[in-house]
N, C-alpha and C. Protein backbone atom coordinates (compact mmCIF):
# COMPACT_ATOMS: atom_id res chain seq x y z
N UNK A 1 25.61 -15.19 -15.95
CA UNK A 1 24.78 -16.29 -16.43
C UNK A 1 24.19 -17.03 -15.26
N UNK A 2 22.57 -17.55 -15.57
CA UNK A 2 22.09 -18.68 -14.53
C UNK A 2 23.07 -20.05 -14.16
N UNK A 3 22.38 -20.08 -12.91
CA UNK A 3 23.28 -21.61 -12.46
C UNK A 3 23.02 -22.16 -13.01
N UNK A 4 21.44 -22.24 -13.33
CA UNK A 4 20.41 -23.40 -13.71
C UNK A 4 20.57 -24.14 -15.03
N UNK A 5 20.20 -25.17 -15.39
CA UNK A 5 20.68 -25.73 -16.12
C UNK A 5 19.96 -25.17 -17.60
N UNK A 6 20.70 -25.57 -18.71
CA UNK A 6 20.49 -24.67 -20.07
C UNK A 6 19.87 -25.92 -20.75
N UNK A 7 19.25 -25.63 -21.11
CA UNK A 7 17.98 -26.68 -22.65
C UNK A 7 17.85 -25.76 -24.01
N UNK A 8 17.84 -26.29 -24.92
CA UNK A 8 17.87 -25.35 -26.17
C UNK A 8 16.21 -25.88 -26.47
N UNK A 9 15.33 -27.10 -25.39
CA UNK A 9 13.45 -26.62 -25.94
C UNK A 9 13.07 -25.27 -25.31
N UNK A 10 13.31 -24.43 -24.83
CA UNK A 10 12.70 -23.43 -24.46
C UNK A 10 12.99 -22.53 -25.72
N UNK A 11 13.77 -22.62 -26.10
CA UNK A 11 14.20 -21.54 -27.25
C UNK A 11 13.79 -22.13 -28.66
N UNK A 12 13.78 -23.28 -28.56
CA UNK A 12 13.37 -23.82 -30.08
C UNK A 12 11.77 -23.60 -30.06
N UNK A 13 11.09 -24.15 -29.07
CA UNK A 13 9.97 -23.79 -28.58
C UNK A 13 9.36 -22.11 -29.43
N UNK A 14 10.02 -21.40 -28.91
CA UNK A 14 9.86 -20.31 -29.03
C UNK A 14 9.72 -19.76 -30.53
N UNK A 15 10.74 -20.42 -30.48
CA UNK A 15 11.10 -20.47 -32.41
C UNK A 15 9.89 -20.79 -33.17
N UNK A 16 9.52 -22.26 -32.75
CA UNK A 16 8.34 -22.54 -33.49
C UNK A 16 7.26 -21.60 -33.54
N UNK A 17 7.07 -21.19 -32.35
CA UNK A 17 5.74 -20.34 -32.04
C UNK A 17 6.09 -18.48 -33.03
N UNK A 18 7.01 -18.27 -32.95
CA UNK A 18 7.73 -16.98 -33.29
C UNK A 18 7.12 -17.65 -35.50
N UNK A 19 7.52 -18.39 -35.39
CA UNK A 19 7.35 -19.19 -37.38
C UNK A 19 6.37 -19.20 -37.53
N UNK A 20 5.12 -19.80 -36.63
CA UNK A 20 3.39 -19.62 -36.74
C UNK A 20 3.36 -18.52 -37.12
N UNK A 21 3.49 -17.52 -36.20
CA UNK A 21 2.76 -16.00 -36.37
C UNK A 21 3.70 -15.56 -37.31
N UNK A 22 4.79 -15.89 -38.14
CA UNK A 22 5.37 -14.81 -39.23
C UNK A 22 6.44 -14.15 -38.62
N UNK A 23 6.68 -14.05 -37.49
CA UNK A 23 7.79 -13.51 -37.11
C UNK A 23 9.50 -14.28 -37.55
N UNK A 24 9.79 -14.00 -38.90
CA UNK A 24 10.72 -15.13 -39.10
C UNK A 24 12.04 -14.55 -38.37
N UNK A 25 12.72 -13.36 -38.34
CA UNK A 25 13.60 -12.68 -37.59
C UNK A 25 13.66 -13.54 -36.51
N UNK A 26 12.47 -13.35 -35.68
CA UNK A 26 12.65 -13.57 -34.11
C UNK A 26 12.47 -14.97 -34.00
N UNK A 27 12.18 -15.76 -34.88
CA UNK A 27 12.21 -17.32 -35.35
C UNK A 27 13.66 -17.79 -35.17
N UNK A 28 14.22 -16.86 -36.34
CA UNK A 28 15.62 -17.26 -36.71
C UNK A 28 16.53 -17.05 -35.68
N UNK A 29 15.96 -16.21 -34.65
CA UNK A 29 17.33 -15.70 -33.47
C UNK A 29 16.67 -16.78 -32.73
N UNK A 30 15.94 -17.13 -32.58
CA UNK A 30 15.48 -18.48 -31.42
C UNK A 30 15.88 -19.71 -31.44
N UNK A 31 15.94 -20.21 -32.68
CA UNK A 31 16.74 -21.15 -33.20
C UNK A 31 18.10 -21.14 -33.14
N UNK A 32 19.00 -20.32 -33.29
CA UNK A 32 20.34 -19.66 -33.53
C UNK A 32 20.46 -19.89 -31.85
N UNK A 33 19.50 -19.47 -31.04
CA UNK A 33 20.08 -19.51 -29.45
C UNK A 33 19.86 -20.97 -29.09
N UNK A 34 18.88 -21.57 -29.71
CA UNK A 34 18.82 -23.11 -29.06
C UNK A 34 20.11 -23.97 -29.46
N UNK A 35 20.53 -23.76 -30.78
CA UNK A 35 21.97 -24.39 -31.52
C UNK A 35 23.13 -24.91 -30.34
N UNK A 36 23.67 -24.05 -29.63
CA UNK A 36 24.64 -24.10 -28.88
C UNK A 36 24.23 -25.54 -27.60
N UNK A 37 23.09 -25.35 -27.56
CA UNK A 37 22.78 -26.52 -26.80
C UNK A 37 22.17 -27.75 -26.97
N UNK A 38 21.85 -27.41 -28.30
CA UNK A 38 21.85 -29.06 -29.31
C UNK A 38 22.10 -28.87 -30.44
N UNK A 39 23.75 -28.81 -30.78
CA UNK A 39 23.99 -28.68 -32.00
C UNK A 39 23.58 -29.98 -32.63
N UNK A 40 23.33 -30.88 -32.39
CA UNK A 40 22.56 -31.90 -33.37
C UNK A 40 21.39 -32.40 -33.78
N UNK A 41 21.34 -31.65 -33.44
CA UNK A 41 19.15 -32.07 -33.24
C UNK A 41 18.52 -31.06 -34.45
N UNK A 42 18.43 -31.94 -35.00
CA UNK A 42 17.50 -31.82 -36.27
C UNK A 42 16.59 -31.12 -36.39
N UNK A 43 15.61 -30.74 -36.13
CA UNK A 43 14.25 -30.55 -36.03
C UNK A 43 14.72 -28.82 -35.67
N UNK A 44 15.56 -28.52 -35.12
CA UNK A 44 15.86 -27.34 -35.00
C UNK A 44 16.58 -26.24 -36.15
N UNK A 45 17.59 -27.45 -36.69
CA UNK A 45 18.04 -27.29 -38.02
C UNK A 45 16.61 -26.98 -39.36
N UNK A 46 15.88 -28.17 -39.19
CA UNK A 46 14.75 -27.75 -39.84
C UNK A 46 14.39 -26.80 -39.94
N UNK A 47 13.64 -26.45 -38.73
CA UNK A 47 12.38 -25.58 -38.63
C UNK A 47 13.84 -23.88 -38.86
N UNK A 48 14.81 -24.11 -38.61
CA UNK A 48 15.81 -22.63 -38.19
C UNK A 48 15.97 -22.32 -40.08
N UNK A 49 15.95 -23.36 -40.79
CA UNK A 49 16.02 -23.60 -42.46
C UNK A 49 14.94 -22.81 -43.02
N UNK A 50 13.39 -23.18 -42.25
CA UNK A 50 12.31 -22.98 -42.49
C UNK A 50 12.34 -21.10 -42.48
N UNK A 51 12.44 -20.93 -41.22
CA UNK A 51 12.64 -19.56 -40.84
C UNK A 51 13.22 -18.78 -42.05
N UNK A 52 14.68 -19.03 -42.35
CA UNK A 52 15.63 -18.46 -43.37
C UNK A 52 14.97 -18.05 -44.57
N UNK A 53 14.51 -19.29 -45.04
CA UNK A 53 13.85 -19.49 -46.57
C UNK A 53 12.76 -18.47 -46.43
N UNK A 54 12.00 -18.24 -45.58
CA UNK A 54 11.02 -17.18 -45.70
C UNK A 54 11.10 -15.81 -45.85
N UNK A 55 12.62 -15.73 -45.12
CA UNK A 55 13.04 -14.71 -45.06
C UNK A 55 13.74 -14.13 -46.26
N UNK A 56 13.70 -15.30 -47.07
CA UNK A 56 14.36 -14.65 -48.82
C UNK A 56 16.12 -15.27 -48.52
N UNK A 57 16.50 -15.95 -47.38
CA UNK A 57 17.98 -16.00 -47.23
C UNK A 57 18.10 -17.42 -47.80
N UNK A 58 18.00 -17.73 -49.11
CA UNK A 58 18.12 -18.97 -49.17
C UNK A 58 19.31 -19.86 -49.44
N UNK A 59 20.92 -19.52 -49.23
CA UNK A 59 21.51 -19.98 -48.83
C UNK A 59 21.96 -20.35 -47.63
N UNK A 60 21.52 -19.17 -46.87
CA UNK A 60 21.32 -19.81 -45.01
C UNK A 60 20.71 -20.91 -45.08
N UNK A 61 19.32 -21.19 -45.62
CA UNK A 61 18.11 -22.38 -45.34
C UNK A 61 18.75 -23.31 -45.89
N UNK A 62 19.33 -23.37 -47.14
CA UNK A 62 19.69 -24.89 -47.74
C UNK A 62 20.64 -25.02 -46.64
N UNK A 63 21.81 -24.15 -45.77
CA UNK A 63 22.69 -24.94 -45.01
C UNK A 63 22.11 -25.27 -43.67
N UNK A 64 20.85 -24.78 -43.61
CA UNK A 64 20.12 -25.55 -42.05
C UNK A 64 19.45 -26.89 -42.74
N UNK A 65 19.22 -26.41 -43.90
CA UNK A 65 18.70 -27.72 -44.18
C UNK A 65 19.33 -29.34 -44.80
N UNK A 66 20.67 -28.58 -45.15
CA UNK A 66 21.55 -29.82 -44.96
C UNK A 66 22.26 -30.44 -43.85
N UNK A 67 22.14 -29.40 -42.93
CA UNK A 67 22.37 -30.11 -41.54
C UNK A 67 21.62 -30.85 -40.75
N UNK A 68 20.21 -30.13 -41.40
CA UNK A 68 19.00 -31.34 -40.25
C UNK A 68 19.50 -32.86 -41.18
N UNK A 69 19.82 -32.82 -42.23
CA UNK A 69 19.54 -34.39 -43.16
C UNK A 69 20.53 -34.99 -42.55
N UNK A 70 21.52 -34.24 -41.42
CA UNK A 70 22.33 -35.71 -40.93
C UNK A 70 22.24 -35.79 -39.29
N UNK A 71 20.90 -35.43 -39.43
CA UNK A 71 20.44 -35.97 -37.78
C UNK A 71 19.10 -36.43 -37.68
N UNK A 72 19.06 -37.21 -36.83
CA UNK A 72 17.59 -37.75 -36.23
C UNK A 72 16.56 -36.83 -36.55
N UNK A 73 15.63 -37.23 -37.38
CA UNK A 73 13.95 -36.47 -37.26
C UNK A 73 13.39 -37.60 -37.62
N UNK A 74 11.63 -37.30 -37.13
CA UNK A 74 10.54 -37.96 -37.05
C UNK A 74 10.20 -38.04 -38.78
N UNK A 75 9.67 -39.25 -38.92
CA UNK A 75 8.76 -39.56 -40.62
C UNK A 75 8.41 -38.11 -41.42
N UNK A 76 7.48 -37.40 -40.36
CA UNK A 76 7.10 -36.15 -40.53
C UNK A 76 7.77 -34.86 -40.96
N UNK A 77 9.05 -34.59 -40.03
CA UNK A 77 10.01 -33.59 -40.16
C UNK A 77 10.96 -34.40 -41.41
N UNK A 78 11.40 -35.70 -41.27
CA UNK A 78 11.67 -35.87 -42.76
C UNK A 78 11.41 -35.39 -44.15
N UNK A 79 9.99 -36.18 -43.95
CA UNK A 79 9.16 -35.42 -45.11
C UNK A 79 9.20 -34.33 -45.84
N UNK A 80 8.90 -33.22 -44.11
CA UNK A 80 8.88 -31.76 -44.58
C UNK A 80 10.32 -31.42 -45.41
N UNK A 81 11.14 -32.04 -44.81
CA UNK A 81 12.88 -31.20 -45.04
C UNK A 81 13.16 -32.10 -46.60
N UNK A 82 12.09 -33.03 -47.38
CA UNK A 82 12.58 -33.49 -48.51
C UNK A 82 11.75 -32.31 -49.36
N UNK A 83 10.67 -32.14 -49.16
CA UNK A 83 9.76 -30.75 -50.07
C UNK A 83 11.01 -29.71 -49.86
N UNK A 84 11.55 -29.22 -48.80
CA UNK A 84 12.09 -28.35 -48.59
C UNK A 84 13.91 -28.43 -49.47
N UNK A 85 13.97 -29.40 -49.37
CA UNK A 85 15.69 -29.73 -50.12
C UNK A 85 15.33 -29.57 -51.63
N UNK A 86 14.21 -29.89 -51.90
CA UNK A 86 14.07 -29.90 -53.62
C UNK A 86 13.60 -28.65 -53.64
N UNK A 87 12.95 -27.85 -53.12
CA UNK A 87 12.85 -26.38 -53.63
C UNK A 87 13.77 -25.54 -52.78
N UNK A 88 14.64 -25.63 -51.95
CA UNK A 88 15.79 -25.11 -52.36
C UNK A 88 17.21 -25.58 -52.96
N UNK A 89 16.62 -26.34 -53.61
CA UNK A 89 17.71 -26.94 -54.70
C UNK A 89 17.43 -26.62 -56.26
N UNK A 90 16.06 -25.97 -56.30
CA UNK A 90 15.66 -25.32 -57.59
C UNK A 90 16.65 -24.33 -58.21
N UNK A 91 16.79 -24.50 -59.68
CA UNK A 91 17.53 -23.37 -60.28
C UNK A 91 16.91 -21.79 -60.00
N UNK A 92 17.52 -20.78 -60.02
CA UNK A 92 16.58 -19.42 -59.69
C UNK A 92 16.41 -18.90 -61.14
């Protein structure tokens, strides 16, 4: 392993950009690698929820997405993760 110091934005980063283009796989492993270095940060939980749900895994997503609801996000990422809690809280 590097000396250098570890950040989980390079990998969440990645994540996001990997979710634009459809790549939800390589979304979901980007997210999954940023975790370890901010297991609390929200927005990662989000968007790693986001990933899942696309992917058809929607008990993975509701549990990223009940984890972002007990951390810090912006008005915005709020928002998104309340659309997102009620449709995966829909009956199937």
């Amino acid at each position: 392993a590097s000396k250098g110091p570890h950040w989980a934005d390079p990998a969440e980063l990645t994540g996001e950009a990997l979710l634009r283009q459809g790549d939800f796989a390589g979304a979901t492993a980007a997210f999954r690698q940023a975790d370890p270095f901010a297991p609390h940060w929200g927005r990662n939980h989000l968007r790693w929820g986001e990933a899942l749900a696309r992917q058809g895994d929607g008990d993975g997503a509701r549990d990223q997405f009940l984890a972002a609801r007990n951390f810090d996000l912006d008005a915005g990422d709020r928002a998104r993760l309340k659309v997102w809690l009620a449709f995966a809280h829909r009956p199937a």
